[in-house]
C-alpha atoms as a PDB file:
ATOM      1  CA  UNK A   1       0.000   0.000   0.000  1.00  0.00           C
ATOM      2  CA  UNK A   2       1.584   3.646  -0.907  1.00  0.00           C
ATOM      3  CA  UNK A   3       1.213   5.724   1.484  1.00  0.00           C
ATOM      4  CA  UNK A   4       0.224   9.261   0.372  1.00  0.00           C
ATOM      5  CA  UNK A   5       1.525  12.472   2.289  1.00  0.00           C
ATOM      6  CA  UNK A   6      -0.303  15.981   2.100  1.00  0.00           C
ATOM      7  CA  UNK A   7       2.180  18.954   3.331  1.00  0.00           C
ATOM      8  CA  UNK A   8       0.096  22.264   3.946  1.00  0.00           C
ATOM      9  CA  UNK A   9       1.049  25.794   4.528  1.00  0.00           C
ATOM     10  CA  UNK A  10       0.198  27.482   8.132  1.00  0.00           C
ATOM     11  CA  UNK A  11       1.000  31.343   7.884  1.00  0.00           C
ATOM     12  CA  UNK A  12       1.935  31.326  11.612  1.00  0.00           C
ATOM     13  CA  UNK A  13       4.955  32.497  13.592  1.00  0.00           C
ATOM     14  CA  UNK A  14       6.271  31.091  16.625  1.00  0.00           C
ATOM     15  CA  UNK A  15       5.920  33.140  20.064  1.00  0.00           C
ATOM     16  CA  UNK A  16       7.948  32.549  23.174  1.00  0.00           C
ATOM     17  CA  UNK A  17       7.602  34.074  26.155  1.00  0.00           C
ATOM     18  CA  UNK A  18      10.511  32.696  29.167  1.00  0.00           C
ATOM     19  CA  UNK A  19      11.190  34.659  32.831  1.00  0.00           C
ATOM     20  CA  UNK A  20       7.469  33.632  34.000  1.00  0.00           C
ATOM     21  CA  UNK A  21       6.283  30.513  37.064  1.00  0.00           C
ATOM     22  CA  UNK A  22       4.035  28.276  35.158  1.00  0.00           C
ATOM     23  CA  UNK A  23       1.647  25.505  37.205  1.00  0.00           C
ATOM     24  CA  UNK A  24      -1.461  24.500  36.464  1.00  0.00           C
ATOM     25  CA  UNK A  25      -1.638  26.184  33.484  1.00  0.00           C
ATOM     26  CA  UNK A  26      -5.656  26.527  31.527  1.00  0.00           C
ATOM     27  CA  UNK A  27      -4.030  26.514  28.461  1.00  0.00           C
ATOM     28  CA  UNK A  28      -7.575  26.691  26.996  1.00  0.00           C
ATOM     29  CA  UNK A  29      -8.395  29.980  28.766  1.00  0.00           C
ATOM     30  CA  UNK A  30      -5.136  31.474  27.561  1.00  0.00           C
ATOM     31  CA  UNK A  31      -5.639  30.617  23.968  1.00  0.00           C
ATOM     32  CA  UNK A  32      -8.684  32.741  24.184  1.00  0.00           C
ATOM     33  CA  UNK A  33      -7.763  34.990  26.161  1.00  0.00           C
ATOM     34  CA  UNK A  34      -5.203  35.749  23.507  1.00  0.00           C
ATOM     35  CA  UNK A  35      -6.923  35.350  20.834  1.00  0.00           C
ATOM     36  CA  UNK A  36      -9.462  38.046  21.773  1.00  0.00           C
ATOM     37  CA  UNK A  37      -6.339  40.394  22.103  1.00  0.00           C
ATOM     38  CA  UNK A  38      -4.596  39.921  18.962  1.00  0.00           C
ATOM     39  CA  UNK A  39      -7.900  39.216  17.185  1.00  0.00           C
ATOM     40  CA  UNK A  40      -6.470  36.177  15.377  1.00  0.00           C
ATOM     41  CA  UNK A  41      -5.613  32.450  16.468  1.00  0.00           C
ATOM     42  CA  UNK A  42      -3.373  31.190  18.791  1.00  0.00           C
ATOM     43  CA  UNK A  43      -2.385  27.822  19.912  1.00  0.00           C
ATOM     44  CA  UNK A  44      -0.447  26.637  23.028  1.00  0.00           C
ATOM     45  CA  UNK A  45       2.399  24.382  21.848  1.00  0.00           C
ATOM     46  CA  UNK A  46       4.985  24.269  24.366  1.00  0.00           C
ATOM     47  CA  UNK A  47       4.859  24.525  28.196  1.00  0.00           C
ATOM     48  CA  UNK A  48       7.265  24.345  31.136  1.00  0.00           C
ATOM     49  CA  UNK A  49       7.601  25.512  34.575  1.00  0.00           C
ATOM     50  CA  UNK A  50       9.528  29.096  32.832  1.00  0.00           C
ATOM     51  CA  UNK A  51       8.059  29.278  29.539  1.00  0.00           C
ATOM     52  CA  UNK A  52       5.267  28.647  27.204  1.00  0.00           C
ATOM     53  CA  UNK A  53       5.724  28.854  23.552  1.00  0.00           C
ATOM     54  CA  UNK A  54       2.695  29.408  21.044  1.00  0.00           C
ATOM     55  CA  UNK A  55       1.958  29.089  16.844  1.00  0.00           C
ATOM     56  CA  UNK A  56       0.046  32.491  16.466  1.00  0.00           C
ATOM     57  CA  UNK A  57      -1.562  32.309  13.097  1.00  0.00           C
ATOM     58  CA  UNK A  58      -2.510  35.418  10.502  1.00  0.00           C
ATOM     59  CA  UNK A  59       0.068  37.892  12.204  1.00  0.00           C
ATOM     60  CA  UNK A  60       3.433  39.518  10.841  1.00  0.00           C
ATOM     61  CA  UNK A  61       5.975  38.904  13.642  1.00  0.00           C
ATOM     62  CA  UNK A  62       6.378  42.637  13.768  1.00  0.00           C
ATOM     63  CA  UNK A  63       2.710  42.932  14.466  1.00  0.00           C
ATOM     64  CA  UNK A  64       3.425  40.715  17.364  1.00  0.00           C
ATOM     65  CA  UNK A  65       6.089  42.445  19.009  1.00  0.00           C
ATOM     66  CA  UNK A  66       4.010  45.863  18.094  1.00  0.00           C
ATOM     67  CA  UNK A  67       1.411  44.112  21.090  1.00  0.00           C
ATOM     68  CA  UNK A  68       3.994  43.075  23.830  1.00  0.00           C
ATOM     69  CA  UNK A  69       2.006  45.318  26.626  1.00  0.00           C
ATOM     70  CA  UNK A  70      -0.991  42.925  25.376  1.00  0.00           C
ATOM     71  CA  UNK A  71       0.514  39.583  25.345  1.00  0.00           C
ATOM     72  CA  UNK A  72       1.860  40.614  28.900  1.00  0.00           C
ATOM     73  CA  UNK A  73      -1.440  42.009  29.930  1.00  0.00           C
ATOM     74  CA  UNK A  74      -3.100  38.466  28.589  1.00  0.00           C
ATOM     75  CA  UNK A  75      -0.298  36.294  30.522  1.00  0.00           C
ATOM     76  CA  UNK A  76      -1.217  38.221  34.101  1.00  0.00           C
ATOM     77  CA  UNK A  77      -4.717  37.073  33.540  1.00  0.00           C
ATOM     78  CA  UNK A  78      -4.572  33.841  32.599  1.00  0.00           C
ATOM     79  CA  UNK A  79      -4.826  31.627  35.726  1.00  0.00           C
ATOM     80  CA  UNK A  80      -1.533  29.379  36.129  1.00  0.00           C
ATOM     81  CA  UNK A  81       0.834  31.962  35.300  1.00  0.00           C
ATOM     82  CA  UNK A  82       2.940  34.768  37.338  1.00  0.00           C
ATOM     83  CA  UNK A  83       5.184  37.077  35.449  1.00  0.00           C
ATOM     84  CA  UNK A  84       8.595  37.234  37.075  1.00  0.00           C
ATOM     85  CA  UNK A  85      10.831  41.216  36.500  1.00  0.00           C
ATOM     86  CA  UNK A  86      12.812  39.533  33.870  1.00  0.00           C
ATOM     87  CA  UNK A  87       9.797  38.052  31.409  1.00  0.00           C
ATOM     88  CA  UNK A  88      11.100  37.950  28.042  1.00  0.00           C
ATOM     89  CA  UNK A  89       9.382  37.741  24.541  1.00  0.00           C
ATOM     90  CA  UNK A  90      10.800  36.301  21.350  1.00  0.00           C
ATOM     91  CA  UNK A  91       8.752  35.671  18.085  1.00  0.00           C
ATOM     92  CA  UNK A  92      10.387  33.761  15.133  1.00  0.00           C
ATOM     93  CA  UNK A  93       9.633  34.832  11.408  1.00  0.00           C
ATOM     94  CA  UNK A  94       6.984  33.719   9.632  1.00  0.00           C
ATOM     95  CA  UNK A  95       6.423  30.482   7.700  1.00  0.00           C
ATOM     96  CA  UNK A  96       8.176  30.344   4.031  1.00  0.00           C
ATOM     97  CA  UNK A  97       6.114  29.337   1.606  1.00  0.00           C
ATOM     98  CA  UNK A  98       7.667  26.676  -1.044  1.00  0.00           C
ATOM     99  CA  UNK A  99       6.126  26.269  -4.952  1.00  0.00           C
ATOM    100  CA  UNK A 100       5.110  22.682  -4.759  1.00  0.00           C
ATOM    101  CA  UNK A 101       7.093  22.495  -8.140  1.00  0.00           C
ATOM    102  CA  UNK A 102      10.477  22.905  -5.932  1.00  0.00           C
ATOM    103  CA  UNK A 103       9.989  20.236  -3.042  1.00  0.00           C
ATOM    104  CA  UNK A 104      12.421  17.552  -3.936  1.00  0.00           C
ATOM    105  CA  UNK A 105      11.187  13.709  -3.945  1.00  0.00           C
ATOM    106  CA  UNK A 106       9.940  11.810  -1.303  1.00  0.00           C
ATOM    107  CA  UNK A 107      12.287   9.924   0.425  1.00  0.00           C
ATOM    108  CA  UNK A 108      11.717   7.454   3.730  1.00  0.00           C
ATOM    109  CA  UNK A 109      13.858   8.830   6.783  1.00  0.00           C
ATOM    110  CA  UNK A 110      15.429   6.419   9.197  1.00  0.00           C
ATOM    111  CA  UNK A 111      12.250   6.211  11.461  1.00  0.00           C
ATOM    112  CA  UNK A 112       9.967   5.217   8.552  1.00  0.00           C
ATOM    113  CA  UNK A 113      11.971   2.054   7.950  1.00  0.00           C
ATOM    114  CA  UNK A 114      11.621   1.020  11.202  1.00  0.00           C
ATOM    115  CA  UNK A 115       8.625  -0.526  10.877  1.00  0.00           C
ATOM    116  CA  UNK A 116       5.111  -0.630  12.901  1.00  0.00           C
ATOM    117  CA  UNK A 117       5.764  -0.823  17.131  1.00  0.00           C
ATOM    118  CA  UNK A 118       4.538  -4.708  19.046  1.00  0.00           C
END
C-alpha cells in the first residue's frame, strides 16, 4: 500500500515568552484569552515551569512584538501563570512558503523504515 503524504502551509509564527512561574496552566483559557487580544488564532504548543511557547496564526511577527504590553497584559490574567521582573518575549519569522514544483522527492527517513511498534 503507498502511502500518500499531504504537506500544507500554516501562515503562523512562533511566540515565546521565558522569565514567567508556570503551574497549572488553563491553556484553553489562555488561547482565548489571547486570541481576543490579537484578534487572530493562537495555539499553546509548548509549556514548562519558565516558559510557554505558542503558533500564532494570521500575524506579521512585527505585528506581534508591536502588542507586547498585550501579550503581557493576557499572561497576568490567565490563571496558572505569574510574570517574574525579567519576562522575556521572542517571536520567530513567519512560515516560508515553497512552490510545490520545488519540493524535492519523497524519500523514507530512518524512522519510517523502522517498521510498525509490538
Amino acid at each position: 500500500m503507498e502511502r500518500q503524504y499531504i504537506i500544507a502551509h500554516a501562515d503562523k509564527a512562533v511566540l515565546k515568552i521565558s522569565g514567567l512561574q508556570v503551574k497549572g496552566l488553563d491553556a484553553g483559557q489562555l488561547e482565548t484569552t489571547l486570541a481576543e487580544k490579537l484578534n487572530t488564532t493562537v495555539r499553546v504548543i509548548g509549556v514548562t515551569g519558565d516558559n510557554i511557547e505558542m503558533d500564532v496564526y494570521g500575524l506579521e511577527p512585527d505585528q506581534i512584538r508591536y502588542n507586547e504590553s498585550s501579550i503581557i497584559e493576557a499572561l497576568s490574567l490567565s490563571e496558572g501563570i505569574t510574570a517574574t521582573d525579567l519576562i522575556m518575549m521572542s517571536c520567530s519569522e513567519k512560515i516560508v512558503r515553497v512552490d510545490w514544483d520545488n519540493i524535492p522527492p519523497h524519500t523514507p527517513c530512518a524512522a519510517e523504515r523502522w517498521g510498525p511498534v509490538r
